[in-house]
PDB file of N, CA and C in Angstrom:
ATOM      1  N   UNK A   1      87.925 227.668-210.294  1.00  0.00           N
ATOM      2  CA  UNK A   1      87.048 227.039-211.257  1.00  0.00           C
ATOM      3  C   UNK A   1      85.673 227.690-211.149  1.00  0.00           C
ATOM      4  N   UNK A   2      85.142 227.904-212.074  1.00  0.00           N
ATOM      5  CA  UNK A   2      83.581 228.520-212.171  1.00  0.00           C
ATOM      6  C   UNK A   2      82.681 227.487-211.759  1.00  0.00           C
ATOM      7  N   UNK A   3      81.556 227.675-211.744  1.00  0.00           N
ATOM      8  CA  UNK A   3      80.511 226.895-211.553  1.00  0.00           C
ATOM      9  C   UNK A   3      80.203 225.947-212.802  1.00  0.00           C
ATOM     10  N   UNK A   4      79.982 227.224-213.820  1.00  0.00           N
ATOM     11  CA  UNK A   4      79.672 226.758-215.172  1.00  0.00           C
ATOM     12  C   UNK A   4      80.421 225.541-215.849  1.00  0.00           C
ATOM     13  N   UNK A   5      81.779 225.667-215.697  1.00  0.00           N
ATOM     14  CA  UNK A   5      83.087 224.843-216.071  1.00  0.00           C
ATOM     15  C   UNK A   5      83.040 223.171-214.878  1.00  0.00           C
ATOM     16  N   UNK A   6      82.382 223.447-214.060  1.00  0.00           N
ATOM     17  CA  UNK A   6      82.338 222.385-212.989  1.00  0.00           C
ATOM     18  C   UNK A   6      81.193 221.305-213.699  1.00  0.00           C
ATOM     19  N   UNK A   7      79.564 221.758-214.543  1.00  0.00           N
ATOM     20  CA  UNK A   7      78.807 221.573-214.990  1.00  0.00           C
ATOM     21  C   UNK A   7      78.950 220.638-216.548  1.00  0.00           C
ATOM     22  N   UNK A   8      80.160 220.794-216.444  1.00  0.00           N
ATOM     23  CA  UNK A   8      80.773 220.740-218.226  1.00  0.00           C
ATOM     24  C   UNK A   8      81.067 219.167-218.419  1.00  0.00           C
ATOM     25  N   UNK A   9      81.306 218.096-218.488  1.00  0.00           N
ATOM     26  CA  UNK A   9      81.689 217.216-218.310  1.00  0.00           C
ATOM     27  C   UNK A   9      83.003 217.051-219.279  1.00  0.00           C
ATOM     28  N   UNK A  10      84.135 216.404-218.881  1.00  0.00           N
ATOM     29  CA  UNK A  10      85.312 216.748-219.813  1.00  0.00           C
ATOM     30  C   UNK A  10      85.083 215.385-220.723  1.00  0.00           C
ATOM     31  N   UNK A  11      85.221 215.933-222.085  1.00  0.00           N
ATOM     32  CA  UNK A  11      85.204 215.243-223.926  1.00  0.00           C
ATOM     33  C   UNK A  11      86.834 214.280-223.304  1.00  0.00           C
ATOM     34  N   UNK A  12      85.864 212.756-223.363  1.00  0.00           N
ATOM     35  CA  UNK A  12      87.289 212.373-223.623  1.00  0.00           C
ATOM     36  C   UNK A  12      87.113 210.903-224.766  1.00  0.00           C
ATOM     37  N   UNK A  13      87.626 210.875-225.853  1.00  0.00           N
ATOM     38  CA  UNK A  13      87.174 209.725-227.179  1.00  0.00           C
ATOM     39  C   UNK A  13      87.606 208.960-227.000  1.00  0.00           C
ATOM     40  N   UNK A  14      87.514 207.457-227.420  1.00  0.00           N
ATOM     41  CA  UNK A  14      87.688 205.880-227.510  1.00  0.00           C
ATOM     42  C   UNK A  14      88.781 206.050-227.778  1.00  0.00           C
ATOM     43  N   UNK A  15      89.540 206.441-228.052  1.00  0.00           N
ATOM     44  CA  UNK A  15      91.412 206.692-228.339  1.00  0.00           C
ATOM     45  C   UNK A  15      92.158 207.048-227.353  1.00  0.00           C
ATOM     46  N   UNK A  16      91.409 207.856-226.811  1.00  0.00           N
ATOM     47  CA  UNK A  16      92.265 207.958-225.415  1.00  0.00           C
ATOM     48  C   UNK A  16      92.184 207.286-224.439  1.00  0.00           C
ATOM     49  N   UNK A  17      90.894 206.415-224.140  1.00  0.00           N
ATOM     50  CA  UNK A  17      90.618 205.483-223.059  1.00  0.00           C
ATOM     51  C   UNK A  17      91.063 204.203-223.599  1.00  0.00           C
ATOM     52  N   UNK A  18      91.538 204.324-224.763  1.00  0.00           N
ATOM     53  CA  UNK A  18      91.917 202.925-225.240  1.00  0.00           C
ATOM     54  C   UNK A  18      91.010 201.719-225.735  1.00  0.00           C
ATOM     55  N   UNK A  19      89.716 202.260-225.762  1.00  0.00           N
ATOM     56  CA  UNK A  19      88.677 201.728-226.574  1.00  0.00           C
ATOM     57  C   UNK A  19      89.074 201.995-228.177  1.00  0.00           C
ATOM     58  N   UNK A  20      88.368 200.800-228.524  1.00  0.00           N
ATOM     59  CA  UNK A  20      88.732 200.541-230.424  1.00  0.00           C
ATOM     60  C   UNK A  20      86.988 201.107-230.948  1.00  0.00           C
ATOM     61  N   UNK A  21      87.345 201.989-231.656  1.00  0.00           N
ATOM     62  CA  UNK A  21      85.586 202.615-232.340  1.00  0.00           C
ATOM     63  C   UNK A  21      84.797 201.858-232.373  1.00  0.00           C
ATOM     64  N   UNK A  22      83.137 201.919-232.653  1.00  0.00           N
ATOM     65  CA  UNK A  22      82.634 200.752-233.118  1.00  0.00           C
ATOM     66  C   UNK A  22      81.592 201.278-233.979  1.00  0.00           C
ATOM     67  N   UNK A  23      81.707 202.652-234.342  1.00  0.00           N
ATOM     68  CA  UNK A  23      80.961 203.538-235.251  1.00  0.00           C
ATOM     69  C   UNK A  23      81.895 203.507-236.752  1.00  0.00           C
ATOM     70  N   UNK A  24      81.504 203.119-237.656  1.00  0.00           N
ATOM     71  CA  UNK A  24      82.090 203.437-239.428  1.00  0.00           C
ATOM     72  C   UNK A  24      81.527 204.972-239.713  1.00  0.00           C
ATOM     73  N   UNK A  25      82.083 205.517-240.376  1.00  0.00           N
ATOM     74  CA  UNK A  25      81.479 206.814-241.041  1.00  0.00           C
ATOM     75  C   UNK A  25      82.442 206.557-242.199  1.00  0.00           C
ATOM     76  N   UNK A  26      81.652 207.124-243.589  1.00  0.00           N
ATOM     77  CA  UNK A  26      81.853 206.955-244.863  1.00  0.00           C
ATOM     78  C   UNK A  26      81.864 208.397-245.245  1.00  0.00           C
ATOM     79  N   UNK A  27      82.891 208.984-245.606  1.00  0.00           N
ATOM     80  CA  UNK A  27      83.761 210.282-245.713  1.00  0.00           C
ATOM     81  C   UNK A  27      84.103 210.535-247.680  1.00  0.00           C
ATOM     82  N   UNK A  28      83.187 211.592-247.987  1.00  0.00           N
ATOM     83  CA  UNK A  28      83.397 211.520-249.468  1.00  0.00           C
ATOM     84  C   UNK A  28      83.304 213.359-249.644  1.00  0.00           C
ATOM     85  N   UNK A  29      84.050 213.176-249.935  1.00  0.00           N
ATOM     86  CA  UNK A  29      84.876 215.266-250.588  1.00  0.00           C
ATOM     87  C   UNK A  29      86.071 215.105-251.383  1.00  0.00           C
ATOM     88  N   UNK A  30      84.869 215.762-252.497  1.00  0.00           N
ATOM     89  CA  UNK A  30      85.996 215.794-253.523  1.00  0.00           C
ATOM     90  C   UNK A  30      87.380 216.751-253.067  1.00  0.00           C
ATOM     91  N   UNK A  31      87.537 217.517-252.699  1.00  0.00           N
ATOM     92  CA  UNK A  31      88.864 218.521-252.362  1.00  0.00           C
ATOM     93  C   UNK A  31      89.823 217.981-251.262  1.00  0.00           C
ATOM     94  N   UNK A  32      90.719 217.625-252.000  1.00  0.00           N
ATOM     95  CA  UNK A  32      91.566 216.180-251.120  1.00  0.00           C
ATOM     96  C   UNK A  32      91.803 217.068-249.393  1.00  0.00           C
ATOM     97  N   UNK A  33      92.204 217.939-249.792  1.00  0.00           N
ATOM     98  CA  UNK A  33      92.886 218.888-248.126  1.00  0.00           C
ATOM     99  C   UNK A  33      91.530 219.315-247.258  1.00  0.00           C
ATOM    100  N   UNK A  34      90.551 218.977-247.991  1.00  0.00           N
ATOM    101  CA  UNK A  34      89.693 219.441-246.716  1.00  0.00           C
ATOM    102  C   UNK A  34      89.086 218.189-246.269  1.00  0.00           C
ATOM    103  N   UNK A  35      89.312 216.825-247.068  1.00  0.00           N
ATOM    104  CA  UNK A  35      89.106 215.632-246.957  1.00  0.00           C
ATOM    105  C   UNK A  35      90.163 214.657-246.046  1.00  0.00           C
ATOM    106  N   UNK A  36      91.313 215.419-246.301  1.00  0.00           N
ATOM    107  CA  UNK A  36      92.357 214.657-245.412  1.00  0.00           C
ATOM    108  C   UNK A  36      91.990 215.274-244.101  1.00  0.00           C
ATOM    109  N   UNK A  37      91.814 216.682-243.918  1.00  0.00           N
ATOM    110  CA  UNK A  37      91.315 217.715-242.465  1.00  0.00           C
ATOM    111  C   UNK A  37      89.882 216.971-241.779  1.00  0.00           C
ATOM    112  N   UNK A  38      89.307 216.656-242.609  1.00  0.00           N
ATOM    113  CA  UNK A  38      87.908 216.109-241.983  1.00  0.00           C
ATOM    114  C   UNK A  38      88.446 214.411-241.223  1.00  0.00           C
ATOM    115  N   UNK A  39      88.903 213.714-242.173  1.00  0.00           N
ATOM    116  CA  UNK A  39      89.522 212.483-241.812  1.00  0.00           C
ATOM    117  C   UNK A  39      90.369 212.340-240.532  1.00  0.00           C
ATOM    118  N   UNK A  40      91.068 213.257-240.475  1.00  0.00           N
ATOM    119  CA  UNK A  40      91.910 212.882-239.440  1.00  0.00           C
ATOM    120  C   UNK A  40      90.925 213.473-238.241  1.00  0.00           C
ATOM    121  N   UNK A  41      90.243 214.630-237.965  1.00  0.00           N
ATOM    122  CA  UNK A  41      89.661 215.154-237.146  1.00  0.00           C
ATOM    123  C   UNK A  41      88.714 214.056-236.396  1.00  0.00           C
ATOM    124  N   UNK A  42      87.576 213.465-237.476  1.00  0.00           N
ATOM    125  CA  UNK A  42      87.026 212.160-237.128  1.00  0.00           C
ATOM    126  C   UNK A  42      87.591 211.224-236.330  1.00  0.00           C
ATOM    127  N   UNK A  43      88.935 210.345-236.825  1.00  0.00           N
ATOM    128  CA  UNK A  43      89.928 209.954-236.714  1.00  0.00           C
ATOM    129  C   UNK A  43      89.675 209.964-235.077  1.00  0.00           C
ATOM    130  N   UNK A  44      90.819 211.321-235.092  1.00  0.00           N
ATOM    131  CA  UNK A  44      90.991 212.104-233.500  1.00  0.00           C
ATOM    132  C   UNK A  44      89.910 211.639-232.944  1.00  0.00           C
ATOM    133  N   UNK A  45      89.047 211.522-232.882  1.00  0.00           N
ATOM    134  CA  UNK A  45      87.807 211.460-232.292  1.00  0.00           C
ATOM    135  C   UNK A  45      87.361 209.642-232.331  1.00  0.00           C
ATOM    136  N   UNK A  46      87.911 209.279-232.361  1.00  0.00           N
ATOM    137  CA  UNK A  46      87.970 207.754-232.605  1.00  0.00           C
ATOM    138  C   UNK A  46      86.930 206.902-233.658  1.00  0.00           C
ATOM    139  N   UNK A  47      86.808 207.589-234.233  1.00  0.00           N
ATOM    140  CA  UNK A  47      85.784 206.851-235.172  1.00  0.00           C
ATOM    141  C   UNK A  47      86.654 206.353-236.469  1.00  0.00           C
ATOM    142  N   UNK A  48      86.011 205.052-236.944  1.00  0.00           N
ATOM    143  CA  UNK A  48      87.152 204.530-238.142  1.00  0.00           C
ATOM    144  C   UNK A  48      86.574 205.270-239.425  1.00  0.00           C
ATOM    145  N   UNK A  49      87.402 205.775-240.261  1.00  0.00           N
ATOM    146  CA  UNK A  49      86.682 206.413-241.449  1.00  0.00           C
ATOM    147  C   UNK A  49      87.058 205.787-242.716  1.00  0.00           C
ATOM    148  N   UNK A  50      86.433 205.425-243.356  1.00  0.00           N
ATOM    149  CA  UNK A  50      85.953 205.480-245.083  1.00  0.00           C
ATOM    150  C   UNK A  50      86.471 206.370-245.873  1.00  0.00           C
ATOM    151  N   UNK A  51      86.966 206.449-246.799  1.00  0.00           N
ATOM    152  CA  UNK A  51      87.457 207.586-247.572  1.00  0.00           C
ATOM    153  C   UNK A  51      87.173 207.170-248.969  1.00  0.00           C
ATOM    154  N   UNK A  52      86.273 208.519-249.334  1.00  0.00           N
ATOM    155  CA  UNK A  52      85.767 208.442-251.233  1.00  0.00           C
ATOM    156  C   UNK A  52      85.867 209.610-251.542  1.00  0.00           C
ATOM    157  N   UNK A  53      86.689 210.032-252.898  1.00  0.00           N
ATOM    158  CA  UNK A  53      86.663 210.956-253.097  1.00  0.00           C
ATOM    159  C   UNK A  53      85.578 211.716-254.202  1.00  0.00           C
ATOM    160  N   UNK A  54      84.747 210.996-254.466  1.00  0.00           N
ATOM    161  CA  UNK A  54      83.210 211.424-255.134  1.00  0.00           C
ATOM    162  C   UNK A  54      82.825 210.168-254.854  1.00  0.00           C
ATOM    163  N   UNK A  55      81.632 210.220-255.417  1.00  0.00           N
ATOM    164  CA  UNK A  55      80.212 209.149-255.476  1.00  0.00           C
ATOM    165  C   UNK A  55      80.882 208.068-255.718  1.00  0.00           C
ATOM    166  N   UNK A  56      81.091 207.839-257.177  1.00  0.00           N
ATOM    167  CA  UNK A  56      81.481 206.430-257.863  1.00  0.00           C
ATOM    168  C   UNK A  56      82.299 206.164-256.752  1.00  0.00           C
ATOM    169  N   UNK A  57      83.494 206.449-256.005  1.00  0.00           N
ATOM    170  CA  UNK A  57      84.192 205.693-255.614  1.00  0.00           C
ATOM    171  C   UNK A  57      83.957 205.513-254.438  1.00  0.00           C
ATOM    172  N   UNK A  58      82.787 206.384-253.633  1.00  0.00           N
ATOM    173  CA  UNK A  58      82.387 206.164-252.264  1.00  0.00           C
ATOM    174  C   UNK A  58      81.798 204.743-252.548  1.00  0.00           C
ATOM    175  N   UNK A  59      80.736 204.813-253.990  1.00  0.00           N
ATOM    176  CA  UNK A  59      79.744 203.204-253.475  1.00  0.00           C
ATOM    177  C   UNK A  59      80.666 202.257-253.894  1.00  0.00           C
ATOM    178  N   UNK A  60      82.155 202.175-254.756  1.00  0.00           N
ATOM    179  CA  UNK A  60      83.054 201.090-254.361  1.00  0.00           C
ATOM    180  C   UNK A  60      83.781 200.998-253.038  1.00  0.00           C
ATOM    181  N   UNK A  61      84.252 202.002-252.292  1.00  0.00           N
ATOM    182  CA  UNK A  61      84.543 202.256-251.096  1.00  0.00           C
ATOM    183  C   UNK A  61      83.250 200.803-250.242  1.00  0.00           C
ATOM    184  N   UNK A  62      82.260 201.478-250.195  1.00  0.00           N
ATOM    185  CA  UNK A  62      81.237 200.893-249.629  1.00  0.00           C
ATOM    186  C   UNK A  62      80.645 199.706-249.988  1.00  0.00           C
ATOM    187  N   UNK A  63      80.970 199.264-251.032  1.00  0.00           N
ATOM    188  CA  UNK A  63      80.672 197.249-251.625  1.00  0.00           C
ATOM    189  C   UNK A  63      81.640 196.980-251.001  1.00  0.00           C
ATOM    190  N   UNK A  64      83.046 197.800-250.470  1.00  0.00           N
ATOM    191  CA  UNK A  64      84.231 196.508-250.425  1.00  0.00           C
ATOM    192  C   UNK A  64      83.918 196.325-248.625  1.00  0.00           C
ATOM    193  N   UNK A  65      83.321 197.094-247.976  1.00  0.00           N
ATOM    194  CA  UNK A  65      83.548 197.093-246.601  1.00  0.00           C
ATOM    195  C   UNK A  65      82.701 196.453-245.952  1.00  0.00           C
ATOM    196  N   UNK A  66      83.038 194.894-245.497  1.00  0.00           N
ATOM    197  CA  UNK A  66      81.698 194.123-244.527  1.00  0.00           C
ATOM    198  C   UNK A  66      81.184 194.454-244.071  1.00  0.00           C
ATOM    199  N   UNK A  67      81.417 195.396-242.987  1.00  0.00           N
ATOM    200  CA  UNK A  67      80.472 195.804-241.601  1.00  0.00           C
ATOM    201  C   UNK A  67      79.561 197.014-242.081  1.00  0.00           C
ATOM    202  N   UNK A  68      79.034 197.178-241.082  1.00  0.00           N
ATOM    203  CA  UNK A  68      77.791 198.224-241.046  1.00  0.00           C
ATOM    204  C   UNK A  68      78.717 200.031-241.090  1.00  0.00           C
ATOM    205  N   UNK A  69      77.808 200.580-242.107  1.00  0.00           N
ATOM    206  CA  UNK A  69      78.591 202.107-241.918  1.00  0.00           C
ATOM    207  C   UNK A  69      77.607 203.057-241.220  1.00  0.00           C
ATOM    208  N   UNK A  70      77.759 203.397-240.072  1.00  0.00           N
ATOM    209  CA  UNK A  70      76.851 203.964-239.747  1.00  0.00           C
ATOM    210  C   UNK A  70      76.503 205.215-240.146  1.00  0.00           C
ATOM    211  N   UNK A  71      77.202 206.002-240.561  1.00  0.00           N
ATOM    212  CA  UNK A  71      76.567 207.826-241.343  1.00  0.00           C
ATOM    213  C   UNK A  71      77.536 207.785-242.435  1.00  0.00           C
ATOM    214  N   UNK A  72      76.831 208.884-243.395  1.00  0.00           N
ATOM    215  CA  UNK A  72      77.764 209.036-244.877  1.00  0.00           C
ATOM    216  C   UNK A  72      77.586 210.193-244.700  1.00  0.00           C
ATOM    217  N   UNK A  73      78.870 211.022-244.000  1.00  0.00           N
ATOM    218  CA  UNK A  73      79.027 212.812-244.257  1.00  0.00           C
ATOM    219  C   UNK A  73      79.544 212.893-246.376  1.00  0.00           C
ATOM    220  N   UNK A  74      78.931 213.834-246.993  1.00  0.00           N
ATOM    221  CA  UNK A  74      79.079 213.876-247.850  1.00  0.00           C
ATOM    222  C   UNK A  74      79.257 215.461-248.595  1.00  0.00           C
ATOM    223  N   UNK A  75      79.832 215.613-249.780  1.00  0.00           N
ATOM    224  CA  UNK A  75      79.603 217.420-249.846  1.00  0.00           C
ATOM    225  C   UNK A  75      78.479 216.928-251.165  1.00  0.00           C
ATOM    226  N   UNK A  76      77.752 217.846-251.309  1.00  0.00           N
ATOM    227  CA  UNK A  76      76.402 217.686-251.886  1.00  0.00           C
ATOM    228  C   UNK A  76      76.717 217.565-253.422  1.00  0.00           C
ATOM    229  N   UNK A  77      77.769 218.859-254.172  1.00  0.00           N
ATOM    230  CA  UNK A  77      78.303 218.942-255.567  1.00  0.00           C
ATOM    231  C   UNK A  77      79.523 218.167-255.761  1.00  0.00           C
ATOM    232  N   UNK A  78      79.624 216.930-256.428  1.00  0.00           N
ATOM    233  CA  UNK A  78      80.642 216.205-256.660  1.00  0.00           C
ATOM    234  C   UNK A  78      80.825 216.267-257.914  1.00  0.00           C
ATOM    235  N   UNK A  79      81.560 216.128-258.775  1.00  0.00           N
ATOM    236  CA  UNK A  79      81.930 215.106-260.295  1.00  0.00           C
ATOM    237  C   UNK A  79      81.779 213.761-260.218  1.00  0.00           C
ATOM    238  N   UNK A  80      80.856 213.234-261.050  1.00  0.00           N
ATOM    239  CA  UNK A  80      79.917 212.184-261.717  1.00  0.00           C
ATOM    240  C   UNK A  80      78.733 212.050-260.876  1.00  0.00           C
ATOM    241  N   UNK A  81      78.826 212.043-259.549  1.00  0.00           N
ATOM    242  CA  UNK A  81      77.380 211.862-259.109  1.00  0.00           C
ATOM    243  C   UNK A  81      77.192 212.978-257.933  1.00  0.00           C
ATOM    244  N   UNK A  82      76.342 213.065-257.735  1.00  0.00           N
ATOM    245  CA  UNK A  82      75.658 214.462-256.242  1.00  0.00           C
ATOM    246  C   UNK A  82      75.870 213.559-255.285  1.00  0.00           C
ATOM    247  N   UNK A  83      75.591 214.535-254.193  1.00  0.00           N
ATOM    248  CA  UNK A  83      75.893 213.848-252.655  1.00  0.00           C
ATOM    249  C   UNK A  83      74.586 213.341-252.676  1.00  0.00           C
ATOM    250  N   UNK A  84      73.478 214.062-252.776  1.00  0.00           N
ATOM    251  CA  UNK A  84      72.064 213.187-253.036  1.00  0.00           C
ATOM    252  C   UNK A  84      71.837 211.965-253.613  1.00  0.00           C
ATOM    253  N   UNK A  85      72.637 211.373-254.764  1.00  0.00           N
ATOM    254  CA  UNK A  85      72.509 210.803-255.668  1.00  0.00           C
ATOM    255  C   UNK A  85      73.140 209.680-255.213  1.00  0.00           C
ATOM    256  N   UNK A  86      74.524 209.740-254.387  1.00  0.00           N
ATOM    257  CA  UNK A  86      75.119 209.005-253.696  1.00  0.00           C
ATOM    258  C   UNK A  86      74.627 208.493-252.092  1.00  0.00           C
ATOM    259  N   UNK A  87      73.627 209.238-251.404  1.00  0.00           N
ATOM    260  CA  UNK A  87      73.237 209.034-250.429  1.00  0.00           C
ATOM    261  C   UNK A  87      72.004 207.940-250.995  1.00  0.00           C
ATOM    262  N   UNK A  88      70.984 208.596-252.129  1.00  0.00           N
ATOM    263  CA  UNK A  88      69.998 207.424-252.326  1.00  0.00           C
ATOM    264  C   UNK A  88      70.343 206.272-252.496  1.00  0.00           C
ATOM    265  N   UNK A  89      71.926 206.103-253.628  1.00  0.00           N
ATOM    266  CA  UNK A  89      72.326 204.735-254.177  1.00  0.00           C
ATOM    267  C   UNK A  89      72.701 204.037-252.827  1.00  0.00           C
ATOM    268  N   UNK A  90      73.240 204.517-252.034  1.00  0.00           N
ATOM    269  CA  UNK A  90      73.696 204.255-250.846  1.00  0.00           C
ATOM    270  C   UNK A  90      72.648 203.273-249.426  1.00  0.00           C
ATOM    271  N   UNK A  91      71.619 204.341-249.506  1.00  0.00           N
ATOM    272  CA  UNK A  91      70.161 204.246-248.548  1.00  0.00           C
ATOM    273  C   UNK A  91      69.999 202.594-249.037  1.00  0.00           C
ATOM    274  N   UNK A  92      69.511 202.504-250.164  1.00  0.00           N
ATOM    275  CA  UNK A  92      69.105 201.023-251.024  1.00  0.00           C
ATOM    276  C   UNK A  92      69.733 200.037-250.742  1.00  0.00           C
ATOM    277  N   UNK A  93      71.118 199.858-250.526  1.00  0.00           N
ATOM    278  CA  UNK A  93      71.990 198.809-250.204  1.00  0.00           C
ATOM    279  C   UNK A  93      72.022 198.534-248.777  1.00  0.00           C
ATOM    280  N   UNK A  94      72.574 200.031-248.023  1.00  0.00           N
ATOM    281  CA  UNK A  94      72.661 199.903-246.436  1.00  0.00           C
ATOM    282  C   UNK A  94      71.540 200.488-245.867  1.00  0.00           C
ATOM    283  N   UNK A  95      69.916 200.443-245.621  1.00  0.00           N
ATOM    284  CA  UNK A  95      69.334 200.985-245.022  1.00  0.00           C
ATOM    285  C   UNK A  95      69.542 201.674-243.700  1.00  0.00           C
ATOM    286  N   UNK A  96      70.049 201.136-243.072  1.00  0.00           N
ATOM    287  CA  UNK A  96      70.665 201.664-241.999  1.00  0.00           C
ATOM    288  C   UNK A  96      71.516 203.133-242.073  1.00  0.00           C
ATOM    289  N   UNK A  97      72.271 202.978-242.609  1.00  0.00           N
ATOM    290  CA  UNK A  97      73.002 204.402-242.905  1.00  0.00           C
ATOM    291  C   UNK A  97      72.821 206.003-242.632  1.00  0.00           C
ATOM    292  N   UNK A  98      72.782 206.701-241.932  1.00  0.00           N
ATOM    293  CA  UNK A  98      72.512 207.676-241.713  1.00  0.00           C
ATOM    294  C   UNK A  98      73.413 209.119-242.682  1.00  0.00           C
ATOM    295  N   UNK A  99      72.437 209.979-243.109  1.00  0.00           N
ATOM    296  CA  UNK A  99      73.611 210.754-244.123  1.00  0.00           C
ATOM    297  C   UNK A  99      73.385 212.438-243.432  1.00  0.00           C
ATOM    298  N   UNK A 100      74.785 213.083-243.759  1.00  0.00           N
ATOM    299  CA  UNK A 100      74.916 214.367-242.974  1.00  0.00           C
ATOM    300  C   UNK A 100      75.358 215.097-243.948  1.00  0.00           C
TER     301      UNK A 100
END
C-alpha cells in the first residue's frame, strides 16, 4: 500500500451502511438516457431523486413532493422553460433549494 492510498479515506454511501438518504435532489434533463444515467448514479450514491423531464414538469414534480429538496441539478436548454427559468420559479417556492 502507498502512503498516498493510506491518506485516502474509503467512499462508502448510506446504501451500503444501510442508512436511508436524507438529502432530495430534483433531477430534470430533457434526454431520457442521460437522465436515467444521472438517476441511477445519484441513486448509487444514496440520495433519493426527483425526476423531471423539463421545467413544466420538474415544478409539478416539485408541488407534489412534501419534504424539503435540497439541490435542483438541471441542464440549462430545455423545451418550454430554461434551467434558469426553472431554478428562479423554483428559488420562490423552496428558498432553500440549492441549484447545480
Amino acid at each position: 500500500m502507498h502512503q498516498e492510498d493510506a491518506a485516502v479515506p474509503a467512499r462508502t454511501s448510506p446504501t451500503e451502511v444501510g442508512q436511508q438518504s436524507l438529502e432530495t435532489l430534483l433531477l430534470v434533463e430533457y434526454e431520457p438516457a442521460f437522465r436515467e444515467l444521472l438517476r441511477e448514479g445519484l441513486e448509487a450514491n444514496g440520495y433519493q431523486v426527483l425526476v423531471g423531464e423539463n421545467g413544466v414538469d420538474a415544478l409539478h414534480v416539485a408541488e407534489q413532493h412534501p419534504g424539503p429538496i435540497c439541490l435542483l441539478v438541471t441542464d440549462v436548454i430545455m423545451p418550454q422553460m430554461s434551467g434558469p427559468e426553472l431554478a428562479k420559479r423554483l428559488n420562490e417556492a423552496r428558498p432553500e433549494i440549492q441549484v447545480l
